[in-house]
N, C-alpha and C. Protein backbone atom coordinates (compact mmCIF):
# COMPACT_ATOMS: atom_id res chain seq x y z
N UNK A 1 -6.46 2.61 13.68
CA UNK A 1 -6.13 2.00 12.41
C UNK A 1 -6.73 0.60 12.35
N UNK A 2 -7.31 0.33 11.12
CA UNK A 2 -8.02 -1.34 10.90
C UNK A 2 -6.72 -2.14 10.36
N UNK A 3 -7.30 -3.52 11.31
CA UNK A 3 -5.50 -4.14 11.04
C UNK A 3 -6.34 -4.94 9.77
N UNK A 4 -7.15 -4.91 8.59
CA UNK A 4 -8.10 -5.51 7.68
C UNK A 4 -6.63 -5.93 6.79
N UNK A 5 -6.90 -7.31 6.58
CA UNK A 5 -5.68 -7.54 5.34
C UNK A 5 -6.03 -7.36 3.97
N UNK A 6 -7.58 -7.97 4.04
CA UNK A 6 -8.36 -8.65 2.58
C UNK A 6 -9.27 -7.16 2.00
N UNK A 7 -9.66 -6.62 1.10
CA UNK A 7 -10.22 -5.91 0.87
C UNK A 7 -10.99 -6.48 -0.29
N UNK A 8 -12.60 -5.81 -0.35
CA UNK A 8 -13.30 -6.12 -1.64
C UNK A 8 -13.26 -5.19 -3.10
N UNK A 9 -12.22 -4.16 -2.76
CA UNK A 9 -11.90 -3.80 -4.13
C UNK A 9 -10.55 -3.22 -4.12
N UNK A 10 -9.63 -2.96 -5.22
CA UNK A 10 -7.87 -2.41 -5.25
C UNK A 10 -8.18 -1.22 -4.79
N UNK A 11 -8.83 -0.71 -5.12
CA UNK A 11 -9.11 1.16 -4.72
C UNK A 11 -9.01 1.12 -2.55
N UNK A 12 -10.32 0.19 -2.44
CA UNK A 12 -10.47 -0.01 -0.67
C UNK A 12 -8.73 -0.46 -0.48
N UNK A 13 -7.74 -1.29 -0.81
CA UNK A 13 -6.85 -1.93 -0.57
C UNK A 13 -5.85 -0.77 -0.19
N UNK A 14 -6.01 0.57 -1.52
CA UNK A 14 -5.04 1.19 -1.78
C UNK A 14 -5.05 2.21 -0.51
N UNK A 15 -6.33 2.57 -0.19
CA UNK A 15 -6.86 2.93 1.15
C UNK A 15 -6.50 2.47 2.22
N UNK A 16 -6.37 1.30 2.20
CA UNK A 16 -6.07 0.40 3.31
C UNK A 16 -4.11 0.84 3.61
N UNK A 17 -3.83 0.99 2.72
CA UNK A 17 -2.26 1.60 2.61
C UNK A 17 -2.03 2.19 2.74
N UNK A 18 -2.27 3.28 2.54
CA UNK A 18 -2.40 4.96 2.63
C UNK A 18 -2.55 4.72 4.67
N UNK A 19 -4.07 4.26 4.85
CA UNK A 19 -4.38 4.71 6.40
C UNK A 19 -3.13 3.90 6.79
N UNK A 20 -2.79 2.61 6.72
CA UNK A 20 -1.38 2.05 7.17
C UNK A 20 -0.76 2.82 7.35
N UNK A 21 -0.25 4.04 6.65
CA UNK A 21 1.39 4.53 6.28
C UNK A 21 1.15 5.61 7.22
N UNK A 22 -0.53 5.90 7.31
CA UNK A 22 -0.47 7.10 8.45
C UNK A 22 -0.33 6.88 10.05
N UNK A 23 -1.06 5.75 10.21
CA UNK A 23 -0.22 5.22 10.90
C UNK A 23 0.36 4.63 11.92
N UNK A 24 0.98 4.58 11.07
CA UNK A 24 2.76 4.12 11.43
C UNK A 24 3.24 5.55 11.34
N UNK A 25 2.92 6.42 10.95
CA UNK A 25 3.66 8.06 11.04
C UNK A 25 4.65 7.66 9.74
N UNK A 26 4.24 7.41 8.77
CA UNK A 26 5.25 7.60 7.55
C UNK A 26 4.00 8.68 6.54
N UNK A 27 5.58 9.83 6.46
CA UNK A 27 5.55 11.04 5.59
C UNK A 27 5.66 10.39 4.17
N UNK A 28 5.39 10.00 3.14
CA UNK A 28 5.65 9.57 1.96
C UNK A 28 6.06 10.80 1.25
N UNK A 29 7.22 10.39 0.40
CA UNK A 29 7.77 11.86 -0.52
C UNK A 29 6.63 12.37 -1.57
N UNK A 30 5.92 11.37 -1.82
CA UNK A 30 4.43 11.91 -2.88
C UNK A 30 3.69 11.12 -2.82
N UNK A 31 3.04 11.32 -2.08
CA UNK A 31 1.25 10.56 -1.49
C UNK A 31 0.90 9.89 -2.83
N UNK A 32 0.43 10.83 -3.69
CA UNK A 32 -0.48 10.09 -4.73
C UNK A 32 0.24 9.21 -5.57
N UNK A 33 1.62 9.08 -5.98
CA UNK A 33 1.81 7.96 -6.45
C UNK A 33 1.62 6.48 -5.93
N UNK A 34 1.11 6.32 -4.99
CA UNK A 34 0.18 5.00 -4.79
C UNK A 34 -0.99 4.48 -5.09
N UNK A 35 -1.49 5.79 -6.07
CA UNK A 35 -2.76 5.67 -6.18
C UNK A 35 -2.16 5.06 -7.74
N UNK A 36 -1.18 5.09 -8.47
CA UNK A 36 -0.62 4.32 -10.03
C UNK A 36 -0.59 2.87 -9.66
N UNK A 37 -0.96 2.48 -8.24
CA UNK A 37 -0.98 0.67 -8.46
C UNK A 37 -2.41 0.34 -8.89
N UNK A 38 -2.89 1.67 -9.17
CA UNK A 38 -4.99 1.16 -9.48
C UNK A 38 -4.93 1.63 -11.21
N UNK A 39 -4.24 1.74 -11.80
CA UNK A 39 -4.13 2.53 -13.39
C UNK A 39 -4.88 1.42 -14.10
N UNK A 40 -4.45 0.41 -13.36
CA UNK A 40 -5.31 -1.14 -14.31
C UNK A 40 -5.59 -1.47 -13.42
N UNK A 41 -6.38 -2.92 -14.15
CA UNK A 41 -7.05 -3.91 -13.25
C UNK A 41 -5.96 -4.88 -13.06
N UNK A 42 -6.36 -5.65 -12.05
CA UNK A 42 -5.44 -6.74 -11.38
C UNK A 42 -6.55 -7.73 -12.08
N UNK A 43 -5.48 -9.08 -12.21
CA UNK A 43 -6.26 -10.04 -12.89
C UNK A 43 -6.05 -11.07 -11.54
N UNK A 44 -6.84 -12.01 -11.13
CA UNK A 44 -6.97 -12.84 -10.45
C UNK A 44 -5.74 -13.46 -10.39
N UNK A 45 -5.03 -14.35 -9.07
CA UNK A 45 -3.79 -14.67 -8.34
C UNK A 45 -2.98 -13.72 -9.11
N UNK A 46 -3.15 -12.60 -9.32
CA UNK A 46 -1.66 -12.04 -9.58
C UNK A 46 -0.92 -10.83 -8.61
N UNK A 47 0.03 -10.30 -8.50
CA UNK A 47 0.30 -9.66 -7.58
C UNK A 47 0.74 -7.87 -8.54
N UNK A 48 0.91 -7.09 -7.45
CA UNK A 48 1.13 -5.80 -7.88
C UNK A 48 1.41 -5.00 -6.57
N UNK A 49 3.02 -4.57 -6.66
CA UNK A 49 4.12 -3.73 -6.13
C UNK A 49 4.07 -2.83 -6.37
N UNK A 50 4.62 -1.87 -4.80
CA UNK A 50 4.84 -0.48 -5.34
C UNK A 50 6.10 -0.05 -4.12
N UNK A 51 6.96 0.29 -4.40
CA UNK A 51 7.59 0.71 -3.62
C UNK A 51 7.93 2.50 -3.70
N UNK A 52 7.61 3.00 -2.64
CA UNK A 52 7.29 4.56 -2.21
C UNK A 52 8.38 5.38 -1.24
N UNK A 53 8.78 6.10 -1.74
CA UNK A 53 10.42 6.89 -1.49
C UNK A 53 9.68 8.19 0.17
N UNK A 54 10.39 7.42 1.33
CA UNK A 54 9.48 8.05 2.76
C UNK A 54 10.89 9.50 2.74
N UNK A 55 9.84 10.18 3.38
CA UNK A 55 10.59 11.69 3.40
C UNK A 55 10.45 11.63 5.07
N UNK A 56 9.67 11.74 5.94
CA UNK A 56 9.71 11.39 7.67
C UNK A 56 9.21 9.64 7.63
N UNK A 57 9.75 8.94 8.64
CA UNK A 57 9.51 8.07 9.52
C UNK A 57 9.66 8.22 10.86
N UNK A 58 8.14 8.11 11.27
CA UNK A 58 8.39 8.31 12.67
C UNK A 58 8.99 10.07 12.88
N UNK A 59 8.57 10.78 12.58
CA UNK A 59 8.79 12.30 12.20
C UNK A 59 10.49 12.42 12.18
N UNK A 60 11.17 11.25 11.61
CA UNK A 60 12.81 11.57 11.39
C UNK A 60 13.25 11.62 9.88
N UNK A 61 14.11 12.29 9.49
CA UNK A 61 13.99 11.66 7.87
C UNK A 61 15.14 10.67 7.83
N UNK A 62 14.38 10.50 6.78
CA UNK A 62 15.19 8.61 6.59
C UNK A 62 15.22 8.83 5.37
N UNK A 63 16.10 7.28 4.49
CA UNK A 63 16.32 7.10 3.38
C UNK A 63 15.81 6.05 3.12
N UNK A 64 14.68 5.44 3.85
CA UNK A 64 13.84 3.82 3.59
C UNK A 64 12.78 4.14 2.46
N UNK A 65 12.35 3.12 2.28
CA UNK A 65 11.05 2.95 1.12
C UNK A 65 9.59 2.10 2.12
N UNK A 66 8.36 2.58 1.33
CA UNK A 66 7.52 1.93 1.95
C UNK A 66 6.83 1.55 0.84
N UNK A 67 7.01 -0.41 1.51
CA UNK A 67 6.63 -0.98 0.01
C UNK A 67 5.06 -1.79 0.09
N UNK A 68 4.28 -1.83 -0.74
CA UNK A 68 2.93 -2.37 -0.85
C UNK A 68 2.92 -3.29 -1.86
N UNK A 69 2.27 -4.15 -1.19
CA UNK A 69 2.14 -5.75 -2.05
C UNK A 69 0.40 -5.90 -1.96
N UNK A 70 -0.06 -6.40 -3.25
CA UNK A 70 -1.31 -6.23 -3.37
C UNK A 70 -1.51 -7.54 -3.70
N UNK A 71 -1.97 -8.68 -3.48
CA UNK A 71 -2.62 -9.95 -4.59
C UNK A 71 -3.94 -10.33 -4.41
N UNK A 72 -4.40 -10.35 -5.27
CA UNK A 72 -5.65 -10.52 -6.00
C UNK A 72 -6.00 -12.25 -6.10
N UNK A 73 -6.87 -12.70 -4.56
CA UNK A 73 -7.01 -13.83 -4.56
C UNK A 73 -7.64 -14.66 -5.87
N UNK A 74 -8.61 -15.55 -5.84
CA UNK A 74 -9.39 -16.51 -6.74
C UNK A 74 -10.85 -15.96 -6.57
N UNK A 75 -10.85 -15.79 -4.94
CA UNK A 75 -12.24 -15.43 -4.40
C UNK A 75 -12.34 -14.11 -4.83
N UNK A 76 -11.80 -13.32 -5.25
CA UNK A 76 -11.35 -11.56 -5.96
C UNK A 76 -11.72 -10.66 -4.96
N UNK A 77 -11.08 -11.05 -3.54
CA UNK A 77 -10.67 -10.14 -2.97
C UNK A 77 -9.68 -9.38 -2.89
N UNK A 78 -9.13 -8.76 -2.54
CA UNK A 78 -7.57 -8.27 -2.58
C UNK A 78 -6.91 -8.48 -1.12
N UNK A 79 -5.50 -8.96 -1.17
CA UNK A 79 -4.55 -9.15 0.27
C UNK A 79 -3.87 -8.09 0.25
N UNK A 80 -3.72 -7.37 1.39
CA UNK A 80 -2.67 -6.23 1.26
C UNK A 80 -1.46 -6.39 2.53
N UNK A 81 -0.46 -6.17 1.82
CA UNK A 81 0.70 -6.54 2.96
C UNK A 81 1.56 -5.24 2.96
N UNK A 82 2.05 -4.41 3.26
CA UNK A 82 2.99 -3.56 3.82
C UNK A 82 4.22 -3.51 5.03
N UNK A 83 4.90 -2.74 4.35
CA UNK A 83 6.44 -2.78 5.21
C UNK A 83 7.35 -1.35 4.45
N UNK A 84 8.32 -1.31 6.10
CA UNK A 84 9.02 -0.30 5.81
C UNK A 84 10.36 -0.62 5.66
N UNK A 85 10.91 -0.47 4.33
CA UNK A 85 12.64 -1.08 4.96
C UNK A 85 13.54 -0.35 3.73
């Protein structure tokens, strides 16, 4: 897994999340709704959330969320931060 924070486009970022969630061994209850944080464009310093309902963690089931934080520097790269809680 690439530990890459910054990405040069939301699509690479959203990628960057996805390979994250794999992993870490998180089952997401529906994969492709992470792909609805790319429906628009991000406008420069702004941010864009998604929080994703996990069906296995760590191959156990759980009742956590796995949440993705996206912001869209000045330089228009994208930061991507993730967590499970």
């Amino acid at each position: 897994m690439s530990s890459n924070v910054y990405f040069e486009s939301l699509a690479g970022a959203i990628d960057g999340a996805i390979a994250r969630a794999n992993a870490d061994r998180v089952l997401l209850a529906k994969p492709a709704d992470v792909w609805n944080l790319a429906q628009e464009p991000l406008n420069y310093e702004e941010y864009r959330r998604g929080h994703f309902s996990i069906e296995l963690y760590k191959d156990r089931p759980t009742k956590k969320f796995f949440h993705v934080v996206i912001y869209r520097l000045d330089s228009g790269r994208y930061e991507l931060n993730t967590y499970v809680l």
